[in-house]
PDB file of N, CA and C in Angstrom:
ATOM      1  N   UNK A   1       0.848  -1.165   0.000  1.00  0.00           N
ATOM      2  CA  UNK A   1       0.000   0.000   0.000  1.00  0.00           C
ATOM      3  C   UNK A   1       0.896   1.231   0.000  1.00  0.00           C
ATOM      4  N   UNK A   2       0.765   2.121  -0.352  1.00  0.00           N
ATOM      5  CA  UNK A   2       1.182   3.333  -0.681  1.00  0.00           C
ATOM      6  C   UNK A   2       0.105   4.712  -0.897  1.00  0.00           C
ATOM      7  N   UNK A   3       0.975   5.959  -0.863  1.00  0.00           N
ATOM      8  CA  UNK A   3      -0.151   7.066  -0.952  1.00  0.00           C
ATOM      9  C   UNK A   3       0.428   8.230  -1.602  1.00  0.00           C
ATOM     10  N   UNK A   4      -0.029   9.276  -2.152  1.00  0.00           N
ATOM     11  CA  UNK A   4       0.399  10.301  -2.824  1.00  0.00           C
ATOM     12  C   UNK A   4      -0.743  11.468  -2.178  1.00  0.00           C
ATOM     13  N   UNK A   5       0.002  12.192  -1.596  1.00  0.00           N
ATOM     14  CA  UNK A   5      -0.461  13.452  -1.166  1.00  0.00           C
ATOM     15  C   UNK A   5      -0.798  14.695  -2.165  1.00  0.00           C
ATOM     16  N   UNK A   6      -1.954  14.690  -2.723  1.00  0.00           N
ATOM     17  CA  UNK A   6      -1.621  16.134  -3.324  1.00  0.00           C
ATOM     18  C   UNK A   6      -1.954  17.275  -3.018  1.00  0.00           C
ATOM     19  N   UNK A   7      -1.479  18.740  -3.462  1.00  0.00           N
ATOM     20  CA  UNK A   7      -1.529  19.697  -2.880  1.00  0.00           C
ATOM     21  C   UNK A   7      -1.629  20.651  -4.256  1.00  0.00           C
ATOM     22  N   UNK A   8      -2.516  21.700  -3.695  1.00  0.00           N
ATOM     23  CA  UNK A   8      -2.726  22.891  -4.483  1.00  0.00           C
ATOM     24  C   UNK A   8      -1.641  23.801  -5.093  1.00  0.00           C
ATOM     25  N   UNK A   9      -0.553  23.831  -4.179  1.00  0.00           N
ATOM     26  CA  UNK A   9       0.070  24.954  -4.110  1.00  0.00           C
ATOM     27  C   UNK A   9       1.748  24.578  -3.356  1.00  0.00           C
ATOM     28  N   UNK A  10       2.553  24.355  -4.037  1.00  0.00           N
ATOM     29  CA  UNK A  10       3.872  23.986  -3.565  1.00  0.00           C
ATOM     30  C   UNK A  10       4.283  24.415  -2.345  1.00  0.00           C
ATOM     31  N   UNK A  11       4.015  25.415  -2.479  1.00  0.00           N
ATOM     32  CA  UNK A  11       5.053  26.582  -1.659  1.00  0.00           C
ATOM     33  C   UNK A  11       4.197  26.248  -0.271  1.00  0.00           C
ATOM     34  N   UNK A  12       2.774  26.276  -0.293  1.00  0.00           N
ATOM     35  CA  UNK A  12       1.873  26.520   0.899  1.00  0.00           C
ATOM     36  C   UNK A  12       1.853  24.930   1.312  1.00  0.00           C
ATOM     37  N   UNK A  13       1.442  24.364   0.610  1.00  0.00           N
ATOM     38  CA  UNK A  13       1.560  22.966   0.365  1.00  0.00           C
ATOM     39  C   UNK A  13      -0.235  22.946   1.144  1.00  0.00           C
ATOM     40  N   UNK A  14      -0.784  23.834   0.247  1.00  0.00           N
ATOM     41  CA  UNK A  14      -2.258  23.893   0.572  1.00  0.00           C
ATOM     42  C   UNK A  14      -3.276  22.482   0.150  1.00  0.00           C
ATOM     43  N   UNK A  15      -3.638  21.626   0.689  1.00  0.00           N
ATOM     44  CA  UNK A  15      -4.379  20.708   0.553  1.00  0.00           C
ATOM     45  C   UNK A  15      -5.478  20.881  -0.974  1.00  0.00           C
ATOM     46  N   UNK A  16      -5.496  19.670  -1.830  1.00  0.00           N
ATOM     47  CA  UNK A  16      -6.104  19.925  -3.029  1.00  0.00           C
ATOM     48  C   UNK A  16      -7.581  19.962  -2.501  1.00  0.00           C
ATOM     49  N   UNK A  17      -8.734  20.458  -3.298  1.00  0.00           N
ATOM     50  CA  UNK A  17      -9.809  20.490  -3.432  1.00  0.00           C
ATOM     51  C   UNK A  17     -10.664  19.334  -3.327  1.00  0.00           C
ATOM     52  N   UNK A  18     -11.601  18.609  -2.708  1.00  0.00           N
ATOM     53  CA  UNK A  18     -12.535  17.759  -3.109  1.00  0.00           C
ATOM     54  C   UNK A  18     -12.739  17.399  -4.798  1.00  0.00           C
ATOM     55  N   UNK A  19     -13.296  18.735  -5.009  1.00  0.00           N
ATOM     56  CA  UNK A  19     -13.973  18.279  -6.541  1.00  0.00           C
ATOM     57  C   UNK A  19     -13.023  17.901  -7.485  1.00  0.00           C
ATOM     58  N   UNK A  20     -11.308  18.372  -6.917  1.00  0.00           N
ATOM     59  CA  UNK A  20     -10.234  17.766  -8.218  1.00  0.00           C
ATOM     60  C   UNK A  20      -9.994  16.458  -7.862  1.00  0.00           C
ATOM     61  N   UNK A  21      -9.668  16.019  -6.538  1.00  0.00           N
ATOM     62  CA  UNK A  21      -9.876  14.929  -5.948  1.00  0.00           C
ATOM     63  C   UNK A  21     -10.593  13.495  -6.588  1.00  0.00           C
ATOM     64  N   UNK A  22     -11.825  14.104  -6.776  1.00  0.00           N
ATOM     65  CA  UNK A  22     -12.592  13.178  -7.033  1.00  0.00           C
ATOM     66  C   UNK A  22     -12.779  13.543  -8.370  1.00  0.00           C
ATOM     67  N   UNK A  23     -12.657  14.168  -8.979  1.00  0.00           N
ATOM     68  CA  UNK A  23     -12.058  14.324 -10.732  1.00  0.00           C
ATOM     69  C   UNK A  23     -10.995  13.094 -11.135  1.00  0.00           C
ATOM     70  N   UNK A  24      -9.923  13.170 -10.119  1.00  0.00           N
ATOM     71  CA  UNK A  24      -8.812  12.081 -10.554  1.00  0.00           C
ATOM     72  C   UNK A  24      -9.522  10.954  -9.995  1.00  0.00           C
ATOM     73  N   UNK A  25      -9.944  10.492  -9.139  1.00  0.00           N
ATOM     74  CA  UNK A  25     -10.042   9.256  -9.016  1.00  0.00           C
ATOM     75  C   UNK A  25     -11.424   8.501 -10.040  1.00  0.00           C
ATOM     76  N   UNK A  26     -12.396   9.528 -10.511  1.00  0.00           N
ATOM     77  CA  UNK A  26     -13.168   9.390 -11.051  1.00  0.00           C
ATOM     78  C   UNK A  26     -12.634   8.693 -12.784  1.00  0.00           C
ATOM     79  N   UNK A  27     -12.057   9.654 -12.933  1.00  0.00           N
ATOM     80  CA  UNK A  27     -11.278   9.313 -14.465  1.00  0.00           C
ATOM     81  C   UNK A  27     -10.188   8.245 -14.132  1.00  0.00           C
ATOM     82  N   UNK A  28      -9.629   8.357 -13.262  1.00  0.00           N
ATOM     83  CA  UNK A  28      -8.807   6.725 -13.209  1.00  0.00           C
ATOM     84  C   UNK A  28      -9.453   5.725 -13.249  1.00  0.00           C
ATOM     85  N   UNK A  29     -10.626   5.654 -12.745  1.00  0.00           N
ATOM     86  CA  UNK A  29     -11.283   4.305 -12.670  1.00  0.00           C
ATOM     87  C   UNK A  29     -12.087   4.381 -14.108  1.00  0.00           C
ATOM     88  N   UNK A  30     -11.711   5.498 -14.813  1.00  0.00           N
ATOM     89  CA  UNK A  30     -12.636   4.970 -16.039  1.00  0.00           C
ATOM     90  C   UNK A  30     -11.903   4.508 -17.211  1.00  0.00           C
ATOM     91  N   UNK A  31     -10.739   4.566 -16.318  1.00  0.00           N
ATOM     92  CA  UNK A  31      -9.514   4.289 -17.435  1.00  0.00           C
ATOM     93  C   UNK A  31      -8.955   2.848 -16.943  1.00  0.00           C
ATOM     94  N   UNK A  32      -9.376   2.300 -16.106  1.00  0.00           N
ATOM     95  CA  UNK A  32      -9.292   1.111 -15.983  1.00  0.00           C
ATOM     96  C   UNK A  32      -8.227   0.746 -14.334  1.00  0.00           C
ATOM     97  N   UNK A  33      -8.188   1.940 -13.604  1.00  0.00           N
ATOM     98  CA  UNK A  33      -7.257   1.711 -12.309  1.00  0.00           C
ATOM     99  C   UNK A  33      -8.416   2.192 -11.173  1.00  0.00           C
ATOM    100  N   UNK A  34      -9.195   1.296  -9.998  1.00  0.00           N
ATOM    101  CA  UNK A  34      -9.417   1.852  -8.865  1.00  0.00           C
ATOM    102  C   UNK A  34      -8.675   2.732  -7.848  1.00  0.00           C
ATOM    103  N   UNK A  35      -8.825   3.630  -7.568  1.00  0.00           N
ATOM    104  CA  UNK A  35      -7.928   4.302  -6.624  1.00  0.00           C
ATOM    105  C   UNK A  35      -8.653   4.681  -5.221  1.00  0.00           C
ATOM    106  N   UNK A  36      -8.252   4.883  -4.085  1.00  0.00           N
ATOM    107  CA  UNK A  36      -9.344   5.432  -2.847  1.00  0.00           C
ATOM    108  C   UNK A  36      -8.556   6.521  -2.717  1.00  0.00           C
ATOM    109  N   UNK A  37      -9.568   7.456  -2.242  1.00  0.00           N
ATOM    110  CA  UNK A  37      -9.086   8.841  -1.628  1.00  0.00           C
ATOM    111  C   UNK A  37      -9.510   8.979  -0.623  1.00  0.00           C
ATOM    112  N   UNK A  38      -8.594   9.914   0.453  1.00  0.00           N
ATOM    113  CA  UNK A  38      -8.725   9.586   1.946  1.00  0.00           C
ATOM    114  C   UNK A  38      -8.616  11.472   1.713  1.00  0.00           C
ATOM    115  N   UNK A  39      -9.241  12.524   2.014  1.00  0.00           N
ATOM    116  CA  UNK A  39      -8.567  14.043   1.986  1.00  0.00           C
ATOM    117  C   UNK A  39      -7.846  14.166   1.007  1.00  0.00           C
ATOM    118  N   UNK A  40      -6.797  14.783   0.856  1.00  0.00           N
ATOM    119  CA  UNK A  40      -6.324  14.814  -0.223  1.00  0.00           C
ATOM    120  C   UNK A  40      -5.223  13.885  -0.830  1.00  0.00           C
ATOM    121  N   UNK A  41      -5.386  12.413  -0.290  1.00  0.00           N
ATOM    122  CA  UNK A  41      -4.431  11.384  -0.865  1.00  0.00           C
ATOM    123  C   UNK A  41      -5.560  10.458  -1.071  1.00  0.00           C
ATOM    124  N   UNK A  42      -4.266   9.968  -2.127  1.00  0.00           N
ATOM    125  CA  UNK A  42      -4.676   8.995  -3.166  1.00  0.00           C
ATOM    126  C   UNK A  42      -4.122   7.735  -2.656  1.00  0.00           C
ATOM    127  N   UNK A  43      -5.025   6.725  -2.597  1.00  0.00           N
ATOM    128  CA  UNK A  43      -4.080   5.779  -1.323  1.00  0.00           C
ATOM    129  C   UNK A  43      -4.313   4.482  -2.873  1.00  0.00           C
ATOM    130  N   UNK A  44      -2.913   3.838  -3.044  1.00  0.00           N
ATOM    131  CA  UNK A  44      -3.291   2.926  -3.494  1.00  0.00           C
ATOM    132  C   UNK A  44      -2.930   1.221  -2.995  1.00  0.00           C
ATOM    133  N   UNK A  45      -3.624   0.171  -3.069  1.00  0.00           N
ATOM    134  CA  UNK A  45      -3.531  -1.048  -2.780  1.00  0.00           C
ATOM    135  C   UNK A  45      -3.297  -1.870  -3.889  1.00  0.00           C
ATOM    136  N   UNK A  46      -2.231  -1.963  -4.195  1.00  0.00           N
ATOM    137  CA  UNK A  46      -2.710  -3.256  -6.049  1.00  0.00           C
ATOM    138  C   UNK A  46      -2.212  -4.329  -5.374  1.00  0.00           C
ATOM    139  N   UNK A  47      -2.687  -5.211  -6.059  1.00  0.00           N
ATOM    140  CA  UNK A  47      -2.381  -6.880  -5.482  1.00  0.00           C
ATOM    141  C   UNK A  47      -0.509  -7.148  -5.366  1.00  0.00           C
ATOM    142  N   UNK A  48      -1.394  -8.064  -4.462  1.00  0.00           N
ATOM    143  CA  UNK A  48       0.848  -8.665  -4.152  1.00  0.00           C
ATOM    144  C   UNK A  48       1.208  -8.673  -5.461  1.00  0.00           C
ATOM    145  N   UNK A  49       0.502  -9.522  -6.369  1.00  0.00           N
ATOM    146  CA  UNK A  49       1.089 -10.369  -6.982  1.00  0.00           C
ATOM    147  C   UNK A  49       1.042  -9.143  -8.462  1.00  0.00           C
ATOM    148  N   UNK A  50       2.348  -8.717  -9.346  1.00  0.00           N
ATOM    149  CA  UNK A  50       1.552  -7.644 -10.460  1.00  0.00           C
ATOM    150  C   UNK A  50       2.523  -8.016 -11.443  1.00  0.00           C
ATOM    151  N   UNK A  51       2.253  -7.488 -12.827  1.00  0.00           N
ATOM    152  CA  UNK A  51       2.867  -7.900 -13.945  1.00  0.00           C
ATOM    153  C   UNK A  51       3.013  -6.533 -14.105  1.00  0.00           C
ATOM    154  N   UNK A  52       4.146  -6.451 -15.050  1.00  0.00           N
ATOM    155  CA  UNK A  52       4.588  -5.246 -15.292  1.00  0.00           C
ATOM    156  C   UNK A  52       3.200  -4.556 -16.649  1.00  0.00           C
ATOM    157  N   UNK A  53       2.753  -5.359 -17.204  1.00  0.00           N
ATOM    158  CA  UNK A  53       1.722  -4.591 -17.409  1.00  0.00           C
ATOM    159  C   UNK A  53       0.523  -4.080 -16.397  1.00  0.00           C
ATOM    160  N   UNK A  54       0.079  -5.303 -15.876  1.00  0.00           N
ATOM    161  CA  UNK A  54      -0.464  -4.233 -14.802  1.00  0.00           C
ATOM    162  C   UNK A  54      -0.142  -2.724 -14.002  1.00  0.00           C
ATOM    163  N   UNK A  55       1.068  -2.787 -13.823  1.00  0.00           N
ATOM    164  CA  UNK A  55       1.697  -1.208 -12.907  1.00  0.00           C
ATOM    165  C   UNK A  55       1.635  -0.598 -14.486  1.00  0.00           C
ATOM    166  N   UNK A  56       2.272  -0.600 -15.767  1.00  0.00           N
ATOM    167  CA  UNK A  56       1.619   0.452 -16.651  1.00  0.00           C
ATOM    168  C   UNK A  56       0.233   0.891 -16.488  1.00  0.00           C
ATOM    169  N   UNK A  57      -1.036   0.404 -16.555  1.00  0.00           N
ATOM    170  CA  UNK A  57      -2.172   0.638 -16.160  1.00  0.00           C
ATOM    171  C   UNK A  57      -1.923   1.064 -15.839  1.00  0.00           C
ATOM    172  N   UNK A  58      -1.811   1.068 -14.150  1.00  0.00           N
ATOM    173  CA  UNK A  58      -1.997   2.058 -13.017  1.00  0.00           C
ATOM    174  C   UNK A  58      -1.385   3.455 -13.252  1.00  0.00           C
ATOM    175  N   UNK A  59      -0.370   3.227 -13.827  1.00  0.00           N
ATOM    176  CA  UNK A  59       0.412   4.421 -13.603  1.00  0.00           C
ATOM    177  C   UNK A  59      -0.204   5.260 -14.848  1.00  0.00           C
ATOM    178  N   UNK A  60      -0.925   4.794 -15.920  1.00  0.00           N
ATOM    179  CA  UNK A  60      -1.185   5.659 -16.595  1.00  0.00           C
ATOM    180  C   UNK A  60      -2.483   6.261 -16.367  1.00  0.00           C
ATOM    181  N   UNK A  61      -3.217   5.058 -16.019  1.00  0.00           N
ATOM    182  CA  UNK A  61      -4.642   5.996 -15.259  1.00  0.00           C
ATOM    183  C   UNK A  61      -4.395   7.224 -14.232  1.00  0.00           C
ATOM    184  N   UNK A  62      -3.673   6.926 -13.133  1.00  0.00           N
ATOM    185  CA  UNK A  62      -3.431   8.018 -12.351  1.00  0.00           C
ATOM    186  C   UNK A  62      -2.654   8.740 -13.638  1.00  0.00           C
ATOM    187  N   UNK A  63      -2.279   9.065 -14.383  1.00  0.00           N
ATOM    188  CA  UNK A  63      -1.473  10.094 -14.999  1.00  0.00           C
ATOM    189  C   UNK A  63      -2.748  10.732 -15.865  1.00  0.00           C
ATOM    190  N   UNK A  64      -3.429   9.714 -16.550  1.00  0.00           N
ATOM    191  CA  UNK A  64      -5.130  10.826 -16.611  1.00  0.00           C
ATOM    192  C   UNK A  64      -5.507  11.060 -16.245  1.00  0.00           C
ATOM    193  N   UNK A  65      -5.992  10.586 -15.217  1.00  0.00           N
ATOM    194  CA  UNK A  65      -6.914  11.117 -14.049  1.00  0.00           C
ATOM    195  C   UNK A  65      -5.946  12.978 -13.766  1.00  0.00           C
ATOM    196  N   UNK A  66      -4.960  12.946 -13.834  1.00  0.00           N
ATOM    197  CA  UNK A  66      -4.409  14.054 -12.996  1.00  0.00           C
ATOM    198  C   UNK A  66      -3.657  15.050 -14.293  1.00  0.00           C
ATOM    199  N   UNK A  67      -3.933  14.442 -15.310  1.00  0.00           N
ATOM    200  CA  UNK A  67      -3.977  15.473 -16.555  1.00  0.00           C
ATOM    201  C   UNK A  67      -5.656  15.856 -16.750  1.00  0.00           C
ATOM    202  N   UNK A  68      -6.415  15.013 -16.165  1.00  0.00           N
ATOM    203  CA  UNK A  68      -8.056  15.715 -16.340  1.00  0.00           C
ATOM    204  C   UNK A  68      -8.390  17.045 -15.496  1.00  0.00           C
ATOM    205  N   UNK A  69      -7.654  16.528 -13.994  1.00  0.00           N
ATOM    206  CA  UNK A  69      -7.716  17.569 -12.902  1.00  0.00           C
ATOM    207  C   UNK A  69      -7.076  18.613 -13.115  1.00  0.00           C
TER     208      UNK A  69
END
């Protein structure tokens, strides 16, 4: 398990928005990766067991999801 914190604003390191939030996780899962969001992280769980295609998936859904947001 792992998590990615995101934030509005570098410098402030101001907590992201709900509605972008759930923008990315919304479009990740339509791109084929579940993700949970806890505030403003993205917590992910992928199985023990993964093929290197599988982690492409993932990594590219979260990379739409957060080019949508």
């Amino acid at each position: 398990m792992c998590a990615l914190e995101l934030v509005s604003d570098r410098s402030t390191k101001a907590p992201v928005d709900k509605g972008t939030i759930g923008k990315i996780q919304e479009v990740a899962y339509q791109d084929g990766t579940m993700i949970r969001i806890s505030g403003p992280n993205i917590i992910l769980s992928p199985p023990l067991v993964l093929t290197s295609d599988d982690v492409k998936t993932i990594l590219r859904s979260i990379k739409t999801g957060l080019n949508a947001a």
